[in-house]
N, C-alpha and C. Protein backbone atom coordinates (compact mmCIF):
# COMPACT_ATOMS: atom_id res chain seq x y z
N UNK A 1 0.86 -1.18 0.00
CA UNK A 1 0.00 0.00 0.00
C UNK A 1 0.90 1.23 0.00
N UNK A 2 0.60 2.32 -0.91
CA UNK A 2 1.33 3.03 -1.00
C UNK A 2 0.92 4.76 -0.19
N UNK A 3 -0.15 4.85 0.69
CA UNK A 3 -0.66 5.47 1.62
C UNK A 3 0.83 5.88 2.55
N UNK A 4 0.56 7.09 2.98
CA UNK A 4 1.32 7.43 3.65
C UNK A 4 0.93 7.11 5.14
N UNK A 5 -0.37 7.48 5.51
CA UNK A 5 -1.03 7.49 6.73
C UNK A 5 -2.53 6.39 6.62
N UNK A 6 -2.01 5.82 7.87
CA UNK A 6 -3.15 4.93 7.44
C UNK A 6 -3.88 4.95 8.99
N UNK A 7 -4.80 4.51 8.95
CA UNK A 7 -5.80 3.62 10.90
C UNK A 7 -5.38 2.36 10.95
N UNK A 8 -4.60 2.56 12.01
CA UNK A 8 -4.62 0.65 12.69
C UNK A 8 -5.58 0.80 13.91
N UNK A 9 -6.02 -0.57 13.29
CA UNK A 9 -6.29 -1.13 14.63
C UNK A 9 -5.51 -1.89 15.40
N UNK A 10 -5.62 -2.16 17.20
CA UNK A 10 -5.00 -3.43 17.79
C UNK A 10 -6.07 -4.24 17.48
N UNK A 11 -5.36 -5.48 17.73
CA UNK A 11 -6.43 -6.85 17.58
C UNK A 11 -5.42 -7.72 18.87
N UNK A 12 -6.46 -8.47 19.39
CA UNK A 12 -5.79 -9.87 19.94
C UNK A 12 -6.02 -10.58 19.18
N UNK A 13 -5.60 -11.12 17.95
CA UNK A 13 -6.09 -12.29 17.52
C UNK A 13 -7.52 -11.92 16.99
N UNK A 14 -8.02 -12.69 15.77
CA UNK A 14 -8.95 -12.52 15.09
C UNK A 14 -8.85 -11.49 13.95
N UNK A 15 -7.63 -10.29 13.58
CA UNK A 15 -7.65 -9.81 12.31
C UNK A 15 -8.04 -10.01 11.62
N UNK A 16 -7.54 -11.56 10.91
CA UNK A 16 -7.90 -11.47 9.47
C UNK A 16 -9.82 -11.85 9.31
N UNK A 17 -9.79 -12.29 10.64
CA UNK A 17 -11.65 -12.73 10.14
C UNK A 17 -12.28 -11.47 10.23
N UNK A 18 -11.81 -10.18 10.90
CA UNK A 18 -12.77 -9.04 11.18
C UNK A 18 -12.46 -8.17 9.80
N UNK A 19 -10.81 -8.10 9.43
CA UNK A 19 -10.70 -7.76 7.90
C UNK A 19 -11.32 -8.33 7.33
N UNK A 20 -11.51 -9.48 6.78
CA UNK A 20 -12.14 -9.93 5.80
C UNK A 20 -13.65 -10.05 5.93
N UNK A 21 -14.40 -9.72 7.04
CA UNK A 21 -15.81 -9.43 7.30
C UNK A 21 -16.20 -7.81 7.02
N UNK A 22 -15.00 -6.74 7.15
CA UNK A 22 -15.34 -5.32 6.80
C UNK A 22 -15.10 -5.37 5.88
N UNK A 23 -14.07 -6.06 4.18
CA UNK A 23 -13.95 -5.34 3.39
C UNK A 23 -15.20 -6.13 2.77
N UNK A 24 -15.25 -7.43 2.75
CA UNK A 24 -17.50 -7.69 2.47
C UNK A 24 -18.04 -6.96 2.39
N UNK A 25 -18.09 -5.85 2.99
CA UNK A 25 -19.65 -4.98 3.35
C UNK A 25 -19.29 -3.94 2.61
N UNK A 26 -18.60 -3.27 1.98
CA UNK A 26 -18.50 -1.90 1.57
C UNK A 26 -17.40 -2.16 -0.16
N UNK A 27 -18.35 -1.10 -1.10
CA UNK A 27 -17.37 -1.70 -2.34
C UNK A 27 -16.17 -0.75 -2.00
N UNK A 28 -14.85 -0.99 -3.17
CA UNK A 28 -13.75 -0.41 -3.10
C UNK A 28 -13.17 -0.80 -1.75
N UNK A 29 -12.89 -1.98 -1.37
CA UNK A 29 -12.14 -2.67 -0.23
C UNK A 29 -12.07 -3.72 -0.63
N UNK A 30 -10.81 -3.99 0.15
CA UNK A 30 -10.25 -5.17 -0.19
C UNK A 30 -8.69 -5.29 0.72
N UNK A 31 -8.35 -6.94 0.71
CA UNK A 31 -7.21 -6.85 1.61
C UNK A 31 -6.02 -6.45 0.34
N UNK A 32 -5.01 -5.74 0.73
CA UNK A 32 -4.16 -5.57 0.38
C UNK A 32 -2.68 -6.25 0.35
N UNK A 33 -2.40 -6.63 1.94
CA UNK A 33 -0.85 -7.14 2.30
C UNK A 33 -1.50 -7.58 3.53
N UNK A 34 -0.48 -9.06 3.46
CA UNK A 34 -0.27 -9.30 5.14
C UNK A 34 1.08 -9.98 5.24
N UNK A 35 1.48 -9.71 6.22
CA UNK A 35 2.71 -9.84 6.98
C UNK A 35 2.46 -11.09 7.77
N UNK A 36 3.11 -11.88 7.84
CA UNK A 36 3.02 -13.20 8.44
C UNK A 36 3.97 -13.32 10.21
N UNK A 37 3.04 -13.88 10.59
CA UNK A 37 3.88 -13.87 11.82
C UNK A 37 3.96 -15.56 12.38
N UNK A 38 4.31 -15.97 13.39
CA UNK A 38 5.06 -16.92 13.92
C UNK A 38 3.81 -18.22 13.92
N UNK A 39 2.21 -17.71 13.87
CA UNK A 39 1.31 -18.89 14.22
C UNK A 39 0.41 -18.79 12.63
N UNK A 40 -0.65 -19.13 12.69
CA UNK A 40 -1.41 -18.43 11.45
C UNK A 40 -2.20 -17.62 11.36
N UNK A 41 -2.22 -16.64 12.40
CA UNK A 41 -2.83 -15.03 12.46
C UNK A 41 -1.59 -14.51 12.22
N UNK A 42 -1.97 -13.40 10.74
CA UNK A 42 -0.17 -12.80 10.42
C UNK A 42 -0.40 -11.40 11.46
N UNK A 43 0.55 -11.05 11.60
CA UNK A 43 1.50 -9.94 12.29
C UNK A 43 0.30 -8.55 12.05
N UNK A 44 0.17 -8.20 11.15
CA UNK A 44 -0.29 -7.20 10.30
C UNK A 44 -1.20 -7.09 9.04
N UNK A 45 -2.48 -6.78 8.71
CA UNK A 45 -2.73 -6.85 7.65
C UNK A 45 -3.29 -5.52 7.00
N UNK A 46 -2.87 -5.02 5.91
CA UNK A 46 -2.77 -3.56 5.52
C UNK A 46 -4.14 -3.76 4.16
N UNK A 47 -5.12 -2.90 4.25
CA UNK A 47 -6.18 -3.42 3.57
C UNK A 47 -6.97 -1.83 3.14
N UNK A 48 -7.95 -1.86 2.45
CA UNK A 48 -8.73 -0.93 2.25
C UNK A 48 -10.03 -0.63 1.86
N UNK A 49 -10.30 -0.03 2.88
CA UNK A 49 -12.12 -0.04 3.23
C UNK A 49 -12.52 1.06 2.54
N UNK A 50 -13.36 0.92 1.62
CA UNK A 50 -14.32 1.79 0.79
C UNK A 50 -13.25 3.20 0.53
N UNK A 51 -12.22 2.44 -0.07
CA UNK A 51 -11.00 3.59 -0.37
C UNK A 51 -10.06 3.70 0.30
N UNK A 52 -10.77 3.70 1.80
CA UNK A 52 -9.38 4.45 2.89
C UNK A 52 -8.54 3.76 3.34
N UNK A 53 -7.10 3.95 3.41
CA UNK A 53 -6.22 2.73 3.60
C UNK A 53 -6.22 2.83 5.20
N UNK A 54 -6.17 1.82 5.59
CA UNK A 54 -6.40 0.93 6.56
C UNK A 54 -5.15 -0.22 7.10
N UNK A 55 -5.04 -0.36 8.06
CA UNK A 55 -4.13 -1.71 9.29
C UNK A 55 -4.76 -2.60 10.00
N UNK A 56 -4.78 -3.57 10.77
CA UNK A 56 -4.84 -4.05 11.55
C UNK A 56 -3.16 -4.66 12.24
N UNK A 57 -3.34 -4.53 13.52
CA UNK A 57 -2.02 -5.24 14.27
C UNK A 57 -2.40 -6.28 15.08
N UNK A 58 -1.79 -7.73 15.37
CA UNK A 58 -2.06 -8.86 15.88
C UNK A 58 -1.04 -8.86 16.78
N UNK A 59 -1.52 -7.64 18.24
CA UNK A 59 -0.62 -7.11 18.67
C UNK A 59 -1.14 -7.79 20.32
N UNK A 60 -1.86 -8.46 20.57
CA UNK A 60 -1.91 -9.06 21.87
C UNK A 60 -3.06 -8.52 22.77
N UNK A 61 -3.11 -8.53 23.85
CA UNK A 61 -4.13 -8.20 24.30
C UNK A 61 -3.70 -7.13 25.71
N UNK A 62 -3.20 -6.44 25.52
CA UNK A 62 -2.58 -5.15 25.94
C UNK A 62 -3.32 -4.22 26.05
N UNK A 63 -4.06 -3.95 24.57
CA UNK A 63 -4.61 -2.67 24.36
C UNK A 63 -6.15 -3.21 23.91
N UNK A 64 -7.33 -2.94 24.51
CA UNK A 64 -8.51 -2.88 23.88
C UNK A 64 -9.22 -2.06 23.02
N UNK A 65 -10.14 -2.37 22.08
CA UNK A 65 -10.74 -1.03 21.26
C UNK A 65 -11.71 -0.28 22.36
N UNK A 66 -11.63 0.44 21.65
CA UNK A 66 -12.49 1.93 22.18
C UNK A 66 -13.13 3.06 21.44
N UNK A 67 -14.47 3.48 22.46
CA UNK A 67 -15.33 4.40 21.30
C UNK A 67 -14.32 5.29 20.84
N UNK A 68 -13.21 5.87 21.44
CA UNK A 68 -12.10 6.91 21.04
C UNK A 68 -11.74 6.50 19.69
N UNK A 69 -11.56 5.58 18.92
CA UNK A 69 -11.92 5.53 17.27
C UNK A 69 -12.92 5.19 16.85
N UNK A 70 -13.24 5.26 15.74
CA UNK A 70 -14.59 4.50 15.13
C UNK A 70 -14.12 4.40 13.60
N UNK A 71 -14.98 4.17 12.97
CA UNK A 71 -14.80 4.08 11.79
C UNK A 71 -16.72 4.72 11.46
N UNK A 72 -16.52 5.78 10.85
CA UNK A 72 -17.83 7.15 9.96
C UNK A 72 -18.20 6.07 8.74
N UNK A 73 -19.24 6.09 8.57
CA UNK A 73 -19.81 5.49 7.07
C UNK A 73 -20.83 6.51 7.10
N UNK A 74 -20.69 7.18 5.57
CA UNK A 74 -21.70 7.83 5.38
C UNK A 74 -22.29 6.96 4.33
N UNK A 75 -24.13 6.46 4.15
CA UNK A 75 -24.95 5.75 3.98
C UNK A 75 -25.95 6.69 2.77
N UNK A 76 -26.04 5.98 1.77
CA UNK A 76 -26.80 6.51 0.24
C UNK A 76 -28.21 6.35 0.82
N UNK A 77 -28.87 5.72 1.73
CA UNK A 77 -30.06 5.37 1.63
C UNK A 77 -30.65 4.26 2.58
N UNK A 78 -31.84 4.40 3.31
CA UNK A 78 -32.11 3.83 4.41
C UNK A 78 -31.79 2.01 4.40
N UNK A 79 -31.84 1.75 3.28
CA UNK A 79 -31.33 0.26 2.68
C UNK A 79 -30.07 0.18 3.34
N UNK A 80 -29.28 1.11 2.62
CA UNK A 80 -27.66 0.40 2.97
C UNK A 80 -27.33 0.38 4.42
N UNK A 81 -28.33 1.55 4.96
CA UNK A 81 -27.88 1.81 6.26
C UNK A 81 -28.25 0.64 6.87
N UNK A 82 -29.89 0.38 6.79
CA UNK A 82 -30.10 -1.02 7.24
C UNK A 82 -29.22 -2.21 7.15
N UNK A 83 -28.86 -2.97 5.62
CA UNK A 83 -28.01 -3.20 5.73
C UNK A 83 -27.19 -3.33 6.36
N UNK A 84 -26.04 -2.56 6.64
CA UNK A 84 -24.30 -2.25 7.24
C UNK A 84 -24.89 -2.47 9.06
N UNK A 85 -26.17 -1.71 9.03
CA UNK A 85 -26.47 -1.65 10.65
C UNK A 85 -26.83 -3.32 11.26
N UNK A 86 -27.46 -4.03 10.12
CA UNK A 86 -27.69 -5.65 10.77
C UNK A 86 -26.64 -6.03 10.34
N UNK A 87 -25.63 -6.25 9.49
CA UNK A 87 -24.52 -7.03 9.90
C UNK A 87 -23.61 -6.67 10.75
N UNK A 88 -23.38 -5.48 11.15
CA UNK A 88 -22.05 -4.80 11.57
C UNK A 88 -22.52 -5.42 13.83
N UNK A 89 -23.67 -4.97 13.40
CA UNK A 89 -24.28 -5.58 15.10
C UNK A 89 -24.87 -7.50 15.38
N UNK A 90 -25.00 -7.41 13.83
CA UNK A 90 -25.26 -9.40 13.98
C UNK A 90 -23.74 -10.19 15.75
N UNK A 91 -23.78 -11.01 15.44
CA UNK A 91 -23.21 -11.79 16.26
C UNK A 91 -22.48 -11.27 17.50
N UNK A 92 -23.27 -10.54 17.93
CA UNK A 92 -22.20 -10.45 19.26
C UNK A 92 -22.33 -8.48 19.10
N UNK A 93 -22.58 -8.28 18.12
CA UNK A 93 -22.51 -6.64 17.84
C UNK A 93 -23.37 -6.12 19.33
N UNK A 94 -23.33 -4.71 18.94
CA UNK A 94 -24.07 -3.87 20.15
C UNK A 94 -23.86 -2.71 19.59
N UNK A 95 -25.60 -2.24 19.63
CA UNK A 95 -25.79 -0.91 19.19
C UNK A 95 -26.03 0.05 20.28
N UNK A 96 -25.81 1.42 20.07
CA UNK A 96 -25.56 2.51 20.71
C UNK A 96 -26.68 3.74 20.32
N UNK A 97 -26.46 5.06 20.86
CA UNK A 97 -27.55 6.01 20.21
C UNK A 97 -27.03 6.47 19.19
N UNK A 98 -27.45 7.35 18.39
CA UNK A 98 -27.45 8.60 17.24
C UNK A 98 -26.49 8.00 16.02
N UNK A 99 -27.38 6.61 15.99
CA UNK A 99 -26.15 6.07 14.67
C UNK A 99 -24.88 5.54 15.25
N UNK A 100 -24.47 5.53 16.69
CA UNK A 100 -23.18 4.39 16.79
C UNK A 100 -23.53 2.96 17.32
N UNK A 101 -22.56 2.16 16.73
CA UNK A 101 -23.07 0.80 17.21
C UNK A 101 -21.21 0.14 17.38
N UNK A 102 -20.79 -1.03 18.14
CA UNK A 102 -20.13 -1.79 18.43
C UNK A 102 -20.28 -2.92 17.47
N UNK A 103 -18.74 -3.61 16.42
CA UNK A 103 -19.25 -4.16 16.16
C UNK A 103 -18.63 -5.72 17.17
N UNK A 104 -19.16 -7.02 16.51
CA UNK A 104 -18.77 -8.30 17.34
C UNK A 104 -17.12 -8.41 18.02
N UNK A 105 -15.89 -7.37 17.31
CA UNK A 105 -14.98 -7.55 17.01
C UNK A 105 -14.41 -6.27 18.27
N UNK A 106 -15.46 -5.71 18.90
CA UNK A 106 -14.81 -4.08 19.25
C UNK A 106 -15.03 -2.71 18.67
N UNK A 107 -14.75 -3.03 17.79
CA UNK A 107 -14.55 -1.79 17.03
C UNK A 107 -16.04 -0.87 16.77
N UNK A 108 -15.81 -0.05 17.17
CA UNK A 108 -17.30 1.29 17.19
C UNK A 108 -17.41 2.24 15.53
N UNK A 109 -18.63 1.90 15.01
CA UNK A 109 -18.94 2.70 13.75
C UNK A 109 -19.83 3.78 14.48
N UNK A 110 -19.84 4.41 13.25
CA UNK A 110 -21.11 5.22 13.19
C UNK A 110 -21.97 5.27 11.67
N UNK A 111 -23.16 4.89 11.86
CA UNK A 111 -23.75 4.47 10.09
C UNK A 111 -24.81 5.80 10.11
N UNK A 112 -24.09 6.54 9.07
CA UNK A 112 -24.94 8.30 8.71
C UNK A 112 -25.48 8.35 7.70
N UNK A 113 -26.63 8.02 7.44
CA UNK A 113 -27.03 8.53 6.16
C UNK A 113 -26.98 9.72 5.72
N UNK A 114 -26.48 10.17 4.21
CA UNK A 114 -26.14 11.25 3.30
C UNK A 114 -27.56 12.32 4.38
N UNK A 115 -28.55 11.66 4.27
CA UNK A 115 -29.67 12.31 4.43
C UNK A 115 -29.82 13.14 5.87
N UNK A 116 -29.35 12.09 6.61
CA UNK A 116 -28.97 13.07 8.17
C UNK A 116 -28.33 14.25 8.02
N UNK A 117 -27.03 14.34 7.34
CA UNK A 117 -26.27 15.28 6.97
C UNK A 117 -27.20 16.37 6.15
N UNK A 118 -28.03 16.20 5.83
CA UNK A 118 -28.74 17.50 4.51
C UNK A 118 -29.93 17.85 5.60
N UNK A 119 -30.42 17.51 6.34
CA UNK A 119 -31.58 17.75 6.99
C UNK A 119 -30.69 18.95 8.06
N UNK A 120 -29.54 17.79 9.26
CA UNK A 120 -29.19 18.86 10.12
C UNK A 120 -28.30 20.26 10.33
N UNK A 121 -28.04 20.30 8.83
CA UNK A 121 -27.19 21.52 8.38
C UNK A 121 -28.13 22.33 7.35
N UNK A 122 -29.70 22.05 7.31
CA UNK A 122 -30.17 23.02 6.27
C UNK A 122 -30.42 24.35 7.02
N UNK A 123 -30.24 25.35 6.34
CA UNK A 123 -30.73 26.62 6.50
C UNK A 123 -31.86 27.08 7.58
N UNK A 124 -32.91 26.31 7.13
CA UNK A 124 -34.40 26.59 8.20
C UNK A 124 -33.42 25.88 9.45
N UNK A 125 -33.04 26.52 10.36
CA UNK A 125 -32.62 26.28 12.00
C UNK A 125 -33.48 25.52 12.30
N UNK A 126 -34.82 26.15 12.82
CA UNK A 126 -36.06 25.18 13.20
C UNK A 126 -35.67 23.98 12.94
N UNK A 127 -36.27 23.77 11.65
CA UNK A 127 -36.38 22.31 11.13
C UNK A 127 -35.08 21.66 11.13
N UNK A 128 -34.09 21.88 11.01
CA UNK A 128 -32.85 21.16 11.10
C UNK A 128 -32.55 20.85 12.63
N UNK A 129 -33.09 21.54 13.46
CA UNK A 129 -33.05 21.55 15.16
C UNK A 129 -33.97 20.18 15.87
N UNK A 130 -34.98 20.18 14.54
CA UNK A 130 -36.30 19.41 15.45
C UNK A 130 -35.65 17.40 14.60
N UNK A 131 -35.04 17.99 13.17
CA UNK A 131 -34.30 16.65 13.00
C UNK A 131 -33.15 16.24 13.61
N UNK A 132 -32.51 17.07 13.84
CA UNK A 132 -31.66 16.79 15.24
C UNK A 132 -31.96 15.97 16.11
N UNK A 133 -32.83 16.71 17.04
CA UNK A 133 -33.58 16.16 18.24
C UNK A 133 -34.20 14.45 18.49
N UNK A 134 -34.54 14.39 16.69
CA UNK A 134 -35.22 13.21 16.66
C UNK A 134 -33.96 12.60 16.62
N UNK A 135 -32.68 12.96 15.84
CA UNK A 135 -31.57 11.60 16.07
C UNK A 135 -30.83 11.49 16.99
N UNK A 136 -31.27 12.27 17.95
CA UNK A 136 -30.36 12.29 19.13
C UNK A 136 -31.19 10.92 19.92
N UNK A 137 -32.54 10.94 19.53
CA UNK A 137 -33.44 10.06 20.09
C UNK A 137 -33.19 8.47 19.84
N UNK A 138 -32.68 8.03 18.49
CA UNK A 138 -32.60 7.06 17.91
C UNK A 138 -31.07 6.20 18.06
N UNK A 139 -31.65 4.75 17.64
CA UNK A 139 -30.12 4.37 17.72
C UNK A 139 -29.93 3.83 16.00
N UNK A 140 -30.53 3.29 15.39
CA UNK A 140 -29.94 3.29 14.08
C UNK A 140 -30.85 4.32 13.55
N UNK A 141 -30.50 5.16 12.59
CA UNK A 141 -30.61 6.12 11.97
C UNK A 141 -31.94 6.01 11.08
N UNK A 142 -32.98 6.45 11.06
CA UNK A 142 -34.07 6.04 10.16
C UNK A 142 -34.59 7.26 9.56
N UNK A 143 -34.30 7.33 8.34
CA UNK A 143 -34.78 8.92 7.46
C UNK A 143 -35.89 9.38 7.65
N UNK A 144 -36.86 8.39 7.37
CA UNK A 144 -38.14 8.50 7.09
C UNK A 144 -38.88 9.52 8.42
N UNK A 145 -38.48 8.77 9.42
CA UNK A 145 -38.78 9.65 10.76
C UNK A 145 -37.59 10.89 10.76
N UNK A 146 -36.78 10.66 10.55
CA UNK A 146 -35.87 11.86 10.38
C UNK A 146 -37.14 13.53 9.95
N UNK A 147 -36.93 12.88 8.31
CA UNK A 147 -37.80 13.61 7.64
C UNK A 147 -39.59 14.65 8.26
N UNK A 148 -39.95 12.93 8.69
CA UNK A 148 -41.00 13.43 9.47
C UNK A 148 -40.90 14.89 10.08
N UNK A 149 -39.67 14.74 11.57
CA UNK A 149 -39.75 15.40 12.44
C UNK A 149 -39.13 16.97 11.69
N UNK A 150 -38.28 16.76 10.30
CA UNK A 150 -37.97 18.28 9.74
C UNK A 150 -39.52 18.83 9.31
N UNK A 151 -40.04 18.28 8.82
CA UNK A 151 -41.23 18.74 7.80
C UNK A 151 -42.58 19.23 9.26
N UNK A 152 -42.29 19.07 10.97
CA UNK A 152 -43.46 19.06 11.41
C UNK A 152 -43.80 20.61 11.33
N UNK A 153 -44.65 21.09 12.01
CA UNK A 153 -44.89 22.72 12.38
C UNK A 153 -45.39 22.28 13.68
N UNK A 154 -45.27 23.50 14.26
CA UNK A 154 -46.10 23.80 15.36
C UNK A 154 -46.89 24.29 15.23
């Protein structure tokens, strides 16, 4: 990989199954390199998720993940979000509020639809305030109610 700067993650063990379960879900990923180490979990595997170059380290159990990274997906449409949101929390996952969830592996996303983004930065304050409010309410992200709560009046 020819990235200058990339995200590692630590891993105890299990890299390559959590790499090869994230670059599944998102196009433009894929593993790139792995570095082999002493058992058959390699050392390192350098990969890239929906473009962004990416690490993992099979670095022991020292260091745990934490909400202090995540990995942002911004989402075309309540599908994909659905989608990314039942596999990423399937087996062991755990979801959170306002779009973050845990997935089986540690590691904390956040799944945004394009659409969250256009509602809580529009112009009308109001209405971008009251779609706010509603996703502060929610834990996976749902437009439709999104929408709702921009479009209400008092």
């Amino acid at each position: 990989m020819d990235a200058k700067a990339r995200t590692c993650w630590w891993f105890d063990g299990k890299a390559r199954e959590a790499v090869e379960f994230y670059v599944s879900l998102l196009p433009d990923s894929k593993i790139d390199q792995e570095f082999a180490a002493h058992d058959e979990e390699p050392l390192i595997i350098e990969f890239t998720l929906a473009g962004a170059p990416m690490m993992t380290l099979n670095g022991g159990p020292m260091f745990k993940q934490t909400e202090a990274a995540s990995i942002s997906i911004l989402t075309e449409d309540q599908d994909e979000t659905d989608r990314l949101w039942s596999a990423l929390t399937a087996d062991g996952g755990e979801e959170s509020m306002c779009g973050w969830l845990k997935d089986r592996y540690g590691v904390s996303w956040q799944i945004v639809p394009k659409r969250l983004v256009e509602l809580i930065n529009h112009e009308d304050a109001e209405a971008a305030g009251r779609a706010r409010d509603a996703m502060m309410r929610m834990r996976k992200i749902n437009i439709h109610e999104l929408e709702a709560a921009f479009d209400q009046r008092s």
